[in-house]
Protein backbone atom coordinates (compact mmCIF):
# COMPACT_ATOMS: atom_id res chain seq x y z
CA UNK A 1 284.38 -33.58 155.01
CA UNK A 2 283.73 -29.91 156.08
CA UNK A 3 284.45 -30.67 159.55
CA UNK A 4 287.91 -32.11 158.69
CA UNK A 5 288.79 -29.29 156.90
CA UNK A 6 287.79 -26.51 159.53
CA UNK A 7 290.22 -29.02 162.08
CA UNK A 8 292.80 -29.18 159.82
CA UNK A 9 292.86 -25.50 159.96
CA UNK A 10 293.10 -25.09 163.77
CA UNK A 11 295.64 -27.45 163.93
CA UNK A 12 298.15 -25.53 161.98
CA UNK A 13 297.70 -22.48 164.45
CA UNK A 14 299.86 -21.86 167.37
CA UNK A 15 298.01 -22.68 170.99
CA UNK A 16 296.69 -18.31 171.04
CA UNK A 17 296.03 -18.11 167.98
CA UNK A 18 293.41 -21.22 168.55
CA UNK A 19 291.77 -19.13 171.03
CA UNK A 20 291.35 -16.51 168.48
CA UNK A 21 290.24 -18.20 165.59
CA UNK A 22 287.68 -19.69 167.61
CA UNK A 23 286.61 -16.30 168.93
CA UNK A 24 286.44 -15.68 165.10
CA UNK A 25 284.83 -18.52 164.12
CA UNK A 26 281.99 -17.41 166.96
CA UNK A 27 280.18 -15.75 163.96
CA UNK A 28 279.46 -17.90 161.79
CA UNK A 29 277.04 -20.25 164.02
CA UNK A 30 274.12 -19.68 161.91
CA UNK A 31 270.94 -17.77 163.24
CA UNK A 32 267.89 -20.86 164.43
CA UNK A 33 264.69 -21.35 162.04
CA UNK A 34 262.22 -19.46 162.51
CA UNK A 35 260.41 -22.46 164.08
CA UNK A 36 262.96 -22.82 167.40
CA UNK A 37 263.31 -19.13 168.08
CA UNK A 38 260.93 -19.19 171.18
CA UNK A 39 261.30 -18.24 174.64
CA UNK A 40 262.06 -19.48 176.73
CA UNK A 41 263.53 -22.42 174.82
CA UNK A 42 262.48 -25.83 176.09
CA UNK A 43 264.47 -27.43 179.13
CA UNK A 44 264.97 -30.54 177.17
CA UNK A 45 267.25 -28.70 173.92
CA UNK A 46 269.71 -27.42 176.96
CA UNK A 47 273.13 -28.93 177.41
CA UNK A 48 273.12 -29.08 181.37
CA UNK A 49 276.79 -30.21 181.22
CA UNK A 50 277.74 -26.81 179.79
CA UNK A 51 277.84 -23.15 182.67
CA UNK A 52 276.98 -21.11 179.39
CA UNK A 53 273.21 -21.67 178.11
CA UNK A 54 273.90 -24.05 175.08
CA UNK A 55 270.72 -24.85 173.31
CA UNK A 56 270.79 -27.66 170.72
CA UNK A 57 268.64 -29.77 168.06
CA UNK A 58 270.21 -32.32 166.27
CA UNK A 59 268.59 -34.82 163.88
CA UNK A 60 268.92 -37.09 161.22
CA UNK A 61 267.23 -36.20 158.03
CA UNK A 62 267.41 -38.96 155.60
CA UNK A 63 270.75 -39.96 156.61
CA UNK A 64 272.03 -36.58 156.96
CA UNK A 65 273.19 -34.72 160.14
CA UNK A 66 271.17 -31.53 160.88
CA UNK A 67 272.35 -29.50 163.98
CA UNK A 68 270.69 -26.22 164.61
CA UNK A 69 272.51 -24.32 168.39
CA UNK A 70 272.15 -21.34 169.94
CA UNK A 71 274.73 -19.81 172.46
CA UNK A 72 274.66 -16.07 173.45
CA UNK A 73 277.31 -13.93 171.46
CA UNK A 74 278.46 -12.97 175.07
CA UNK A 75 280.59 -16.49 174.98
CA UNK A 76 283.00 -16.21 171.96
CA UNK A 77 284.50 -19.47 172.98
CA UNK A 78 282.09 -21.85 173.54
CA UNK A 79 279.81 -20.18 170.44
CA UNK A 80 282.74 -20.53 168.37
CA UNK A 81 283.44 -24.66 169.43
CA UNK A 82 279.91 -25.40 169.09
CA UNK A 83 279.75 -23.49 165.43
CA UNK A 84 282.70 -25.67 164.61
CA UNK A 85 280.55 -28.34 165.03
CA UNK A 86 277.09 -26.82 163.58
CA UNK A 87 278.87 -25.77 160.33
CA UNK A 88 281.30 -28.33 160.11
CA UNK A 89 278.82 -31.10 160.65
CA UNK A 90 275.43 -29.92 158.87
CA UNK A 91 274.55 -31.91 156.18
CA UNK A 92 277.24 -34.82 156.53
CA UNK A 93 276.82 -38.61 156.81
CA UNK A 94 275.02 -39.66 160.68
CA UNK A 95 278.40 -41.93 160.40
CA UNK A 96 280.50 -38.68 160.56
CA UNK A 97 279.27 -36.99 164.23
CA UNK A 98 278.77 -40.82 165.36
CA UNK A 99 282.27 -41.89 164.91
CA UNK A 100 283.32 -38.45 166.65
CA UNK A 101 286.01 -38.93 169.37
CA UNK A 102 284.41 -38.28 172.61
CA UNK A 103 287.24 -36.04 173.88
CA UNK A 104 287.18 -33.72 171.02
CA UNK A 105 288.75 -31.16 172.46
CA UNK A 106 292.19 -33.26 173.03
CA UNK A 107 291.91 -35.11 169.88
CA UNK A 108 292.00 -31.17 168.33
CA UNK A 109 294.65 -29.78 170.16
CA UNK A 110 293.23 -27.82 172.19
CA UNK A 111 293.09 -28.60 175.71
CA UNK A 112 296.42 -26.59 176.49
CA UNK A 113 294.35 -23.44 176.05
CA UNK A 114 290.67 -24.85 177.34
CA UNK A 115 290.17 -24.39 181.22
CA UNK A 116 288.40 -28.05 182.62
CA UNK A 117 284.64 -26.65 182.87
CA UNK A 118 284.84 -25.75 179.24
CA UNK A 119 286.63 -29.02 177.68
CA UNK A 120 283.49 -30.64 180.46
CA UNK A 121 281.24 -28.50 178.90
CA UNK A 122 281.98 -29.63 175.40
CA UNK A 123 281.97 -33.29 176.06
CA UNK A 124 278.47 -32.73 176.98
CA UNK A 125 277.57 -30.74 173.86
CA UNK A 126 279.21 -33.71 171.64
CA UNK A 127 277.31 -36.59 173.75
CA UNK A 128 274.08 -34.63 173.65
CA UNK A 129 274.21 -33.98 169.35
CA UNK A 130 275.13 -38.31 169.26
CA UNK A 131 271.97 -39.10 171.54
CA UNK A 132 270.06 -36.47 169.39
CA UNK A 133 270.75 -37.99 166.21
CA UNK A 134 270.62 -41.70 167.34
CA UNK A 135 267.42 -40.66 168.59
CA UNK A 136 266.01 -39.32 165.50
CA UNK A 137 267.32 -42.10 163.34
CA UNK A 138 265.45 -44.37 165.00
């Protein structure tokens, strides 16, 4: 699993160094299809729970997780958790982001170095990709 992996790594880092890595990590969200870029982007793709525009599509393709986000480069932090999730999910078993703890951000460490709104913030993104992809699975 992809997403275990990229965890795995994080863990091993010292509470800072998190911070960075996930700063890092920021770039590799990869750019929408050429079908979502639009503006503005429906209301319906936006994670309300989140202060920093997160837009997201998630879906099941055949049994297969596809999660396509966009978050402006000006948040490193919140790009960089949600690309965790884009590139660590795409392309796994709907089983994998289903069974997802719903307090990710505790399960991975990382609420010593997450303010409240944020680790909020997240929860929302992770609820909103499960309803997505229960929703397109039918």
């Amino acid at each position: 699993m992809k997403l275990a992996s990229l965890i795995a790594e994080l863990q091993e880092l010292e509470p800072e160094e998190k911070l960075e890595w996930l700063v890092e990590f920021a770039d590799q969200l990869p750019e929408l299809s050429p079908d979502l870029v639009r503006e503005p982007f429906p209301a319906s793709c936006r994670v309300q729970e989140c202060q920093t525009p997160v837009h997201l599509w998630a879906r099941s393709v055949e049994g297969r997780v596809q999660i396509e986000a966009d978050v402006p480069r000006k948040s490193p932090t919140v790009r960089g958790l949600v690309a965790l999730l884009v590139v660590g999910l795409d392309g796994e078993p709907l089983e994998t982001a289903l069974s997802l703890p719903e307090d990710l951000v505790a399960h991975w460490g990382l609420s010593a170095v997450l303010g409240m709104t944020r680790q909020q913030g997240f929860r929302g993104v992770v609820a909103r990709i499960k309803r997505a992809l229960l929703d397109s699975a039918g």
